[in-house]
Protein backbone atom coordinates (compact mmCIF):
# COMPACT_ATOMS: atom_id res chain seq x y z
CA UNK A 1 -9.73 -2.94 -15.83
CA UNK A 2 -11.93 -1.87 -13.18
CA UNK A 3 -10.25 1.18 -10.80
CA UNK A 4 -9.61 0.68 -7.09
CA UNK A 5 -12.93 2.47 -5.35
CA UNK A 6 -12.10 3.22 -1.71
CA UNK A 7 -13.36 0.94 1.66
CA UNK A 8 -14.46 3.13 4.49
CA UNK A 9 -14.93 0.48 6.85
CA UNK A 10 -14.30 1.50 11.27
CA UNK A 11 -15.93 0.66 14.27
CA UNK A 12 -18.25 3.41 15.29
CA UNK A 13 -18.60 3.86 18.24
CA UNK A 14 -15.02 2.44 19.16
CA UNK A 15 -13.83 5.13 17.26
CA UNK A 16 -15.89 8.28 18.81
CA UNK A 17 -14.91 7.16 22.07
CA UNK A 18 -10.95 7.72 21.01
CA UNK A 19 -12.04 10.77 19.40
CA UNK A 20 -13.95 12.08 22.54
CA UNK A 21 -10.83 11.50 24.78
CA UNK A 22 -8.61 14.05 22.85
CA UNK A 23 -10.41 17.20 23.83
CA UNK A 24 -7.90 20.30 22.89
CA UNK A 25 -6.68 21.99 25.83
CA UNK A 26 -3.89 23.83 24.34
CA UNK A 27 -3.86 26.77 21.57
CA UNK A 28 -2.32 26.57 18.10
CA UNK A 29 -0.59 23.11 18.84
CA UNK A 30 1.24 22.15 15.79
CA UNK A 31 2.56 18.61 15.07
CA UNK A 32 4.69 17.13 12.14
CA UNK A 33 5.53 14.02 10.43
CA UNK A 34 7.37 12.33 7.40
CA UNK A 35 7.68 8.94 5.74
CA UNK A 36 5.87 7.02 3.96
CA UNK A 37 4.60 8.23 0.21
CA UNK A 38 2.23 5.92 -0.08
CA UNK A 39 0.19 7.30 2.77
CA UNK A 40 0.75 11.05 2.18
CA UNK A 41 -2.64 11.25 0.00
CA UNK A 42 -4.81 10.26 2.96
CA UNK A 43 -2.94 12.14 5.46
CA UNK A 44 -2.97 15.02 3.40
CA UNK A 45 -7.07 15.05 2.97
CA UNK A 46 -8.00 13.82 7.15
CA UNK A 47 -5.77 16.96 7.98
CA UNK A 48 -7.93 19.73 6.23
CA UNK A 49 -11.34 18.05 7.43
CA UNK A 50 -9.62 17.14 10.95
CA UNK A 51 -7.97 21.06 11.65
CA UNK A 52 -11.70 22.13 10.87
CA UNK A 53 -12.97 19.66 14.24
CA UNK A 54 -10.31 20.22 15.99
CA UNK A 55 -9.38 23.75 15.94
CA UNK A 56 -6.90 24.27 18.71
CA UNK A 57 -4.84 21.60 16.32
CA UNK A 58 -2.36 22.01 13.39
CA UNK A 59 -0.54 19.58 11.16
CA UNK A 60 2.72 21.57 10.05
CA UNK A 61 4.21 19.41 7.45
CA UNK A 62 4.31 15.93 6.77
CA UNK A 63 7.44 15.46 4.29
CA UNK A 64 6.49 12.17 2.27
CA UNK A 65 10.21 11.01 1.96
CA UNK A 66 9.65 7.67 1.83
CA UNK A 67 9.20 5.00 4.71
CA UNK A 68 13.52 5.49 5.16
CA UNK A 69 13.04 8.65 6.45
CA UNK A 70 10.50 8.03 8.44
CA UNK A 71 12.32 5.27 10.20
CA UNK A 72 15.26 6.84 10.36
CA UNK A 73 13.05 10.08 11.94
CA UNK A 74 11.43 7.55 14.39
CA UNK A 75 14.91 6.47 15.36
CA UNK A 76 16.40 10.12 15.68
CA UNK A 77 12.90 11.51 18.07
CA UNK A 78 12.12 13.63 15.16
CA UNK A 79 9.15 14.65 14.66
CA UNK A 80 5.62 13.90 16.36
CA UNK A 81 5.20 10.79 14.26
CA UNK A 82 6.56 8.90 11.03
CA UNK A 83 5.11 6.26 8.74
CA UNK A 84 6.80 3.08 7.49
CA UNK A 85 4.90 0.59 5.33
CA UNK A 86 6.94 -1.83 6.32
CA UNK A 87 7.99 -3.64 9.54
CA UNK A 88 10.79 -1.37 11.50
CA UNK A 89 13.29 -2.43 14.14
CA UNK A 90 12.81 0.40 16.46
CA UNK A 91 15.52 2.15 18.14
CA UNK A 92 13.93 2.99 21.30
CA UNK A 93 11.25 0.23 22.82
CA UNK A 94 8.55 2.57 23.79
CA UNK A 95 7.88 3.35 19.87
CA UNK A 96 5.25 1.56 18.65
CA UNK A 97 3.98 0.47 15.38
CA UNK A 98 0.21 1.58 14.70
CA UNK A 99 -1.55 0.31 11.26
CA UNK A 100 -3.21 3.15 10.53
CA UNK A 101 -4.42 2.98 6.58
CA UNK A 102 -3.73 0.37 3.95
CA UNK A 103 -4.47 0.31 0.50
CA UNK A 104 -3.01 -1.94 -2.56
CA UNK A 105 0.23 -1.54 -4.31
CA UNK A 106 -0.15 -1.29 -7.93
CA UNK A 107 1.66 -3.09 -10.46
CA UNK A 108 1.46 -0.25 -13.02
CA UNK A 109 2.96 -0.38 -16.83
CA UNK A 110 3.02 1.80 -19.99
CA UNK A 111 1.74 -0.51 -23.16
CA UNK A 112 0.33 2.51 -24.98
CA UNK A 113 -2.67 2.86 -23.60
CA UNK A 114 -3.51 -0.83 -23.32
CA UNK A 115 -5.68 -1.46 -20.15
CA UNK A 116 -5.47 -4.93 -19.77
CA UNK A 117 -2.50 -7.07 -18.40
CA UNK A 118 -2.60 -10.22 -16.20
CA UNK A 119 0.69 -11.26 -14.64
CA UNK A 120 1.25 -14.73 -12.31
CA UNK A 121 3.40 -14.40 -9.57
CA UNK A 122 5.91 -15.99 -10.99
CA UNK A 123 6.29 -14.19 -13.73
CA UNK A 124 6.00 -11.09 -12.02
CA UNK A 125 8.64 -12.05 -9.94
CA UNK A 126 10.87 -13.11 -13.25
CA UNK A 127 10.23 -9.74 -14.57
CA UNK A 128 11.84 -7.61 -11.47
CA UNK A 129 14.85 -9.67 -10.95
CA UNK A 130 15.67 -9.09 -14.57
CA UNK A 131 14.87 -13.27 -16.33
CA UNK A 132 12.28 -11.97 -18.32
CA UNK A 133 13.26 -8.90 -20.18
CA UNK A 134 10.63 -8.53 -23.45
CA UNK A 135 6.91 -7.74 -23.47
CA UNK A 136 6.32 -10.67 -25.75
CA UNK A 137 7.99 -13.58 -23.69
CA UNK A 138 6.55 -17.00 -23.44
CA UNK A 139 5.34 -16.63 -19.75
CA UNK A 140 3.78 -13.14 -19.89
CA UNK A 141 2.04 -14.65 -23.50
CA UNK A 142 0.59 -17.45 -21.65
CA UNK A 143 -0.71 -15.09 -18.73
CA UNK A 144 -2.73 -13.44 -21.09
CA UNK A 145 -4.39 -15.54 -23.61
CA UNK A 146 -6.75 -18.61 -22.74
CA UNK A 147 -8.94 -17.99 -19.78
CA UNK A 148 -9.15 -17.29 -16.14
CA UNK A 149 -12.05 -16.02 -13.48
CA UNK A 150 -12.17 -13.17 -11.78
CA UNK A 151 -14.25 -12.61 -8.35
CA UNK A 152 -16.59 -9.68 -8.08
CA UNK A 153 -17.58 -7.59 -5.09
CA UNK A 154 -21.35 -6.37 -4.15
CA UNK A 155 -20.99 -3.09 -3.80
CA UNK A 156 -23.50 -0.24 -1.90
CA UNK A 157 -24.57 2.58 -3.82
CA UNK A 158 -21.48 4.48 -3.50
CA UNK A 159 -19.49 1.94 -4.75
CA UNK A 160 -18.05 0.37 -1.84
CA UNK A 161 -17.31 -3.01 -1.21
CA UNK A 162 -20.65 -4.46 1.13
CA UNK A 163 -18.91 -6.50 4.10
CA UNK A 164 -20.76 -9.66 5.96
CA UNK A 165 -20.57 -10.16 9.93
CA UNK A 166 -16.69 -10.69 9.78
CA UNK A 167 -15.30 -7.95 7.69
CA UNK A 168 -14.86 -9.69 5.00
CA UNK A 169 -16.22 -8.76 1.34
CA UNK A 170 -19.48 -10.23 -0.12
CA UNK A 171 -18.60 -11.70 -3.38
CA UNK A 172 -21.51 -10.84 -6.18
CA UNK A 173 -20.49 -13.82 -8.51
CA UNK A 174 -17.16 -15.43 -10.39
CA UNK A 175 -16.64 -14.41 -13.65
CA UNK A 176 -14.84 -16.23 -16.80
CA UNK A 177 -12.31 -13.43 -18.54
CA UNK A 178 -11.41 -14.71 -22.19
CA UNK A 179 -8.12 -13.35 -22.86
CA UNK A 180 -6.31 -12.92 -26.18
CA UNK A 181 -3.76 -10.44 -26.68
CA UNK A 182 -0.46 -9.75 -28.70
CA UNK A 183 2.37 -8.33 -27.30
CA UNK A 184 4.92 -6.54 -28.66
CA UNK A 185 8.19 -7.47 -28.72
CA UNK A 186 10.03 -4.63 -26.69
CA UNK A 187 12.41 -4.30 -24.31
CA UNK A 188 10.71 -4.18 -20.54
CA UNK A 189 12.08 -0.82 -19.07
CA UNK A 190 11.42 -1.36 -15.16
CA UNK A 191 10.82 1.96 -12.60
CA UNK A 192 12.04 1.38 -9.34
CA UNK A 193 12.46 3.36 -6.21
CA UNK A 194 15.63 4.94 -5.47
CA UNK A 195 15.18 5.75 -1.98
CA UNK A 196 14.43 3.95 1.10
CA UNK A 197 10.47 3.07 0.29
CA UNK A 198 8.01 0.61 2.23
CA UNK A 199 6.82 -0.36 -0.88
CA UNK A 200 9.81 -1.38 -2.49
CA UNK A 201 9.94 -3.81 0.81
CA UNK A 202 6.65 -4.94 0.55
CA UNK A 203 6.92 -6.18 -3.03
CA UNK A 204 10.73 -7.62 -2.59
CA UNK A 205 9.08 -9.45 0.60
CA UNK A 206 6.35 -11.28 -1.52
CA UNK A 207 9.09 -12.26 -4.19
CA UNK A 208 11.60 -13.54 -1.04
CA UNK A 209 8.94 -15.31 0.73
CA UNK A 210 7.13 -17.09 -3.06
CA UNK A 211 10.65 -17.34 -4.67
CA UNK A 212 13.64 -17.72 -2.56
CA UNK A 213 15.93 -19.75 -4.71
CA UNK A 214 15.63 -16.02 -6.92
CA UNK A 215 15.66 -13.96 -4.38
CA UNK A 216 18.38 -14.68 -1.75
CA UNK A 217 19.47 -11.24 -0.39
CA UNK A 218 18.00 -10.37 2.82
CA UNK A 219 14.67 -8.19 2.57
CA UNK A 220 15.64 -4.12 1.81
CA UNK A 221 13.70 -1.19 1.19
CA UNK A 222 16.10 -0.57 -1.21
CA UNK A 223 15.59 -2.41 -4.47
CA UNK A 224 19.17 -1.83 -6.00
CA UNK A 225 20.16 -3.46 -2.70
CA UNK A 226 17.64 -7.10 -3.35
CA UNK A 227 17.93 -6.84 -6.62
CA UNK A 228 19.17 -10.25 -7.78
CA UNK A 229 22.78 -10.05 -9.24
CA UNK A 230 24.38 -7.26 -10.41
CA UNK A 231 21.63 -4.20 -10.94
CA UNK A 232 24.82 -2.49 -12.55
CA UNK A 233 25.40 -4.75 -15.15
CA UNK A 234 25.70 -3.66 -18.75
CA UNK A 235 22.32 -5.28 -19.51
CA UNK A 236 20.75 -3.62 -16.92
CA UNK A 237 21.59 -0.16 -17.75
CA UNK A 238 19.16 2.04 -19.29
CA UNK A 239 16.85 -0.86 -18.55
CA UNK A 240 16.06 -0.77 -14.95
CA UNK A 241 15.98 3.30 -13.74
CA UNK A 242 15.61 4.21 -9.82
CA UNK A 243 13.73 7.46 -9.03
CA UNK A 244 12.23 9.29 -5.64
CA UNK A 245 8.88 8.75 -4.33
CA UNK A 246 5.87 7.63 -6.01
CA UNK A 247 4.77 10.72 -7.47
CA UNK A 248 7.85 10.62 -9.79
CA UNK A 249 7.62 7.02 -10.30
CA UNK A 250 4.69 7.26 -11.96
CA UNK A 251 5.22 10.23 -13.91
CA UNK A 252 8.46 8.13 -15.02
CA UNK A 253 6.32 5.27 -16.09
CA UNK A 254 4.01 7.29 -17.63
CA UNK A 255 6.65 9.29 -19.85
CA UNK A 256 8.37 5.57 -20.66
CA UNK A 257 7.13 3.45 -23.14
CA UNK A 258 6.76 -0.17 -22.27
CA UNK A 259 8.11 0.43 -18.50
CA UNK A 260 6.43 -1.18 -15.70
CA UNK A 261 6.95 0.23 -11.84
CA UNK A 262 5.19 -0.39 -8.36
CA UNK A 263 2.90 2.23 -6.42
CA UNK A 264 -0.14 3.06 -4.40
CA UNK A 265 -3.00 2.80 -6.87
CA UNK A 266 -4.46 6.20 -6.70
CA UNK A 267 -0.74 7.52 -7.82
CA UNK A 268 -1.17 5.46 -11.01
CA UNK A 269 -4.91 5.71 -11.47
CA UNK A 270 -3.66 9.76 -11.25
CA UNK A 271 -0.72 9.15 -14.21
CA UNK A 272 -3.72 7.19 -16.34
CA UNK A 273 -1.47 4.01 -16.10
CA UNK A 274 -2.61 0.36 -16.76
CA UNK A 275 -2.61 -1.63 -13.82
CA UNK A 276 -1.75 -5.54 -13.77
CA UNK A 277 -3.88 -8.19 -12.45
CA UNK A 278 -1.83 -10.17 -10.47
CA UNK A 279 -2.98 -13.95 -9.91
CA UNK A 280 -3.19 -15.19 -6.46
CA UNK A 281 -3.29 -18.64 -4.88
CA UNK A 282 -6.75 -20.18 -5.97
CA UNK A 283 -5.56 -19.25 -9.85
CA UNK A 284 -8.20 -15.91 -10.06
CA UNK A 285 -6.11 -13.04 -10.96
CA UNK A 286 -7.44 -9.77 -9.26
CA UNK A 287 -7.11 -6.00 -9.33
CA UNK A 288 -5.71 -3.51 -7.23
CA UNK A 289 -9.39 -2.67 -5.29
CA UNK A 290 -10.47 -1.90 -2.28
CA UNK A 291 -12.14 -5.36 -2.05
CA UNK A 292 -9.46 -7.68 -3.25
CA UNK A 293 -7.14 -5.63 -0.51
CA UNK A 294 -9.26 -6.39 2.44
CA UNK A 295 -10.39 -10.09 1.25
CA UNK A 296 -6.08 -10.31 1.74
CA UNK A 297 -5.60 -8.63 4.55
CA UNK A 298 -8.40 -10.40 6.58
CA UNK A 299 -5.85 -13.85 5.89
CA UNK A 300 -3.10 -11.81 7.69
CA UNK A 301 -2.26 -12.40 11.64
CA UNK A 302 -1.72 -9.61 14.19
CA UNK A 303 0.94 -9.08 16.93
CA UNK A 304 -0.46 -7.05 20.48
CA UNK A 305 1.52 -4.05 18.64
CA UNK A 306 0.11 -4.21 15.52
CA UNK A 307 2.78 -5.76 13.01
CA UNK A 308 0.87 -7.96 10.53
CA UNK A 309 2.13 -11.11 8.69
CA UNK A 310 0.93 -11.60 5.15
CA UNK A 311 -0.16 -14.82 3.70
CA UNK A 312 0.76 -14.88 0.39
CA UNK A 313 -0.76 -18.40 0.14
CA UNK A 314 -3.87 -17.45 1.07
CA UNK A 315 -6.92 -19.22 -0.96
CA UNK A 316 -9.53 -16.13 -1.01
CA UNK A 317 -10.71 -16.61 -4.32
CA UNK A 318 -10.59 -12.84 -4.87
CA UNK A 319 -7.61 -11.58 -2.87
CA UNK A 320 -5.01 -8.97 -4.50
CA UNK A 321 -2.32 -10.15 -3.07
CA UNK A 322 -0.31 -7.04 -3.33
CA UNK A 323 -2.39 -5.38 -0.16
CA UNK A 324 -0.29 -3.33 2.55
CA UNK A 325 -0.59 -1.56 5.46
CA UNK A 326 0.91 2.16 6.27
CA UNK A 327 2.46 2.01 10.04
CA UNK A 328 2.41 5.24 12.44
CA UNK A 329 5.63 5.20 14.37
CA UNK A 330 4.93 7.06 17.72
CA UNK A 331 7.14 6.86 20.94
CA UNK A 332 4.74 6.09 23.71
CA UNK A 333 6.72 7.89 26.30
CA UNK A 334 6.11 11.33 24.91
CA UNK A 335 3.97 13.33 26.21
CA UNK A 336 2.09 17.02 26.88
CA UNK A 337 0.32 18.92 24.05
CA UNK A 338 2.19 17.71 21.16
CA UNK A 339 1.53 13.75 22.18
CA UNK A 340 -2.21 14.90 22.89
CA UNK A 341 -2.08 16.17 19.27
CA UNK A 342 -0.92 13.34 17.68
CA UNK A 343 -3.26 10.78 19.26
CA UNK A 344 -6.20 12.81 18.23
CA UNK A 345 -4.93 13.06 14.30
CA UNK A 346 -4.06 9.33 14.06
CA UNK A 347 -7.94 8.73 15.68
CA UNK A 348 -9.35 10.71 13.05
CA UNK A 349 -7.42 8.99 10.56
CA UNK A 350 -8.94 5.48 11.65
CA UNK A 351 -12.60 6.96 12.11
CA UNK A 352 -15.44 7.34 9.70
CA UNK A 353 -15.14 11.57 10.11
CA UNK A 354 -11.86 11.37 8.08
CA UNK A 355 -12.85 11.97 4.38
CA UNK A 356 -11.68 8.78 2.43
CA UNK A 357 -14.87 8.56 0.72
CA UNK A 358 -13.12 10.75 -1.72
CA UNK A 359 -13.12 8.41 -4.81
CA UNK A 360 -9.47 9.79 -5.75
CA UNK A 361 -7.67 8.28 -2.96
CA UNK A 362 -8.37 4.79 -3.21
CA UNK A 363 -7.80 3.65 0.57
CA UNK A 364 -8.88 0.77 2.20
CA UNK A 365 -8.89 1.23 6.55
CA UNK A 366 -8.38 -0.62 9.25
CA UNK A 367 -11.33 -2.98 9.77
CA UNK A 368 -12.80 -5.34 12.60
CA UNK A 369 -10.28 -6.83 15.31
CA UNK A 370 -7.12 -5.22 14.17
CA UNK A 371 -8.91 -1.79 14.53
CA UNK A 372 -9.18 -2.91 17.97
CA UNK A 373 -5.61 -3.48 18.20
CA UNK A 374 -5.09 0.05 17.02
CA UNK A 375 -7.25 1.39 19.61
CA UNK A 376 -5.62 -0.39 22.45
CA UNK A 377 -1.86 0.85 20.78
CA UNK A 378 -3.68 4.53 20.95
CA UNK A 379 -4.24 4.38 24.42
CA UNK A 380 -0.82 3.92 25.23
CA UNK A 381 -0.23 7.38 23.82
């Protein structure tokens, strides 16, 4: 399956304008974060190129625990800013939510090197809350054998996705994708996260809002806590294990034998994982790129402080619908150096300077009127 190439798509001159209004003023200013995993990869390359433009300017640390530290941070005034991939009721209403990055969650899975696996929603779904517990069960068989299409991309000569007037990717052509495969007929070992994690929430939200009469727990970013049933039921353990952050997520999967988990594509791409199409609403099932991310989110909607609603329904030929977006939390009402700092690292982040061309890192930014939104949500800062 093809890998997830990064989008580096920003509004130029919208963007050097924020940049130009966060002139240093102050010596050796240093800021810190935590949160969010699934951004760490692309905060952790805009810092190095970012320190280099803006000199008087340090990032300290960002901690990567997870998007349940960094709400719990947020909520606490610790810090200069946290990320959350998913939606946060904020303790204090001058924190606001900024979509800074998003990218697409991989369904990853060890099948022994195998590099191709298609998975409906519904079965997808079936598999995490524990119905479907063997590789070779009817529903994952008839994913992959018979036919489906697939939508490709034009891309420029650096690989990325080539967007029309809108922001939306240019589709090349529709392919036909014969499929025919045996599975084997093992036990599915499933690699979840332990802690609190935005992506845990972002998956358990798609399975809530497609399947309800399954799901019926209210939306966690814990999965133990969503889980359907009893996670600590004798036929779960040994079968479903819980571990910290992605990094060790996918090392898990990858040390596992027919295990399947959820993470930020480059993570997996990184562990040599396979990674799942997953079909969408118009019956195409798509990868986890940088185009099939941005044809879904460009079907999401857009509050005046930046929380997005998903549409799962959506019938983009070639959306992954497993796209989601990495949240700053930042309390408007601080100020001095340390505010001045932040608003100039999370501008980099959103402009074309930051280095996500890097074709490890597998991001797709903020693009056409919700990069707008972001740049009215900086201002407050």
């Amino acid at each position: 399956m093809k890998a997830s190439r990064p989008l580096k798509i920003a509004v130029a001159a919208i963007a050097i304008a924020v940049l130009g209004s966060n002139v240093a003023t102050a010596a050796a200013v240093t800021i810190t974060g935590d949160g969010s995993s699934f951004a760490a990869p692309l905060l952790s390359a805009c810092k190095v190129a970012w320190q280099k433009a803006n000199t008087d300017y340090t990032l300290g640390s960002y901690g990567a625990n997870g998007s349940g530290a960094g709400r719990t941070n947020s909520d606490k005034g610790i810090g200069d800013f946290n990320f959350t991939d998913a939606i946060h009721t904020t303790a204090k209403s001058t924190v606001v939510h900024i979509p800074v990055v998003a990218a697409p969650l991989a369904i990853a899975y060890n099948l022994l090197g195998r590099k191709d696996l298609y998975l409906s929603q519904k079965t997808l779904s079936d598999i995490f809350a524990g119905k479907i517990t063997k590789w070779n069960d009817a529903a994952i068989v008839a994913d992959n054998n018979g036919t489906s299409t697939k939508v490709l991309y034009k891309e420029d000569a650096a690989g990325n996705p080539i967007k029309d007037a809108s922001g939306k990717p240019v589709v090349l052509r529709t392919i036909t994708v014969k499929k025919h495969f045996t599975l084997p007929d093992q036990t599915i070992k499933i690699v979840t996260r332990s802690d609190g994690s935005g992506s845990t929430q972002n998956l358990v939200n798609m399975f809530i809002k497609q399947f309800p009469a399954t799901w019926t727990k209210p939306s966690s970013s814990t999965f133990s806590s969503v889980f359907p049933g009893n996670i600590n039921d004798i036929s779960n353990i040994g079968r479903i294990t819980a571990v910290k952050g992605s990094s060790l997520l996918a090392a898990t999967v990858k040390k596992t034998n027919f295990s399947i988990g959820y993470m930020e594509s480059s993570y997996a791409n990184k562990a040599g994982l396979g990674l799942a199409a997953i079909q969408n609403a118009a019956g195409n099932f798509q990868g986890p790129d940088a185009a099939g991310t941005a044809a879904f989110l460009s079907s999401a909607t857009a509050s005046a402080d930046g929380k997005l609603t998903f549409n799962y329904d959506t019938k983009d030929a070639g959306a992954y619908i497993l796209g989601i977006v990495s949240y700053a939390l930042v309390d408007t009402a601080k100020s001095g150096d340390g505010a001045a700092a932040t608003k100039s690292f999370l501008s980099y982040v959103l402009s074309p300077a930051c280095p996500t061309t890097d074709s490890t890192l597998e991001y797709t930014t903020i693009t056409g009127s919700l990069f707008k939104t972001d740049t009215a949500l900086l201002a407050k800062l």
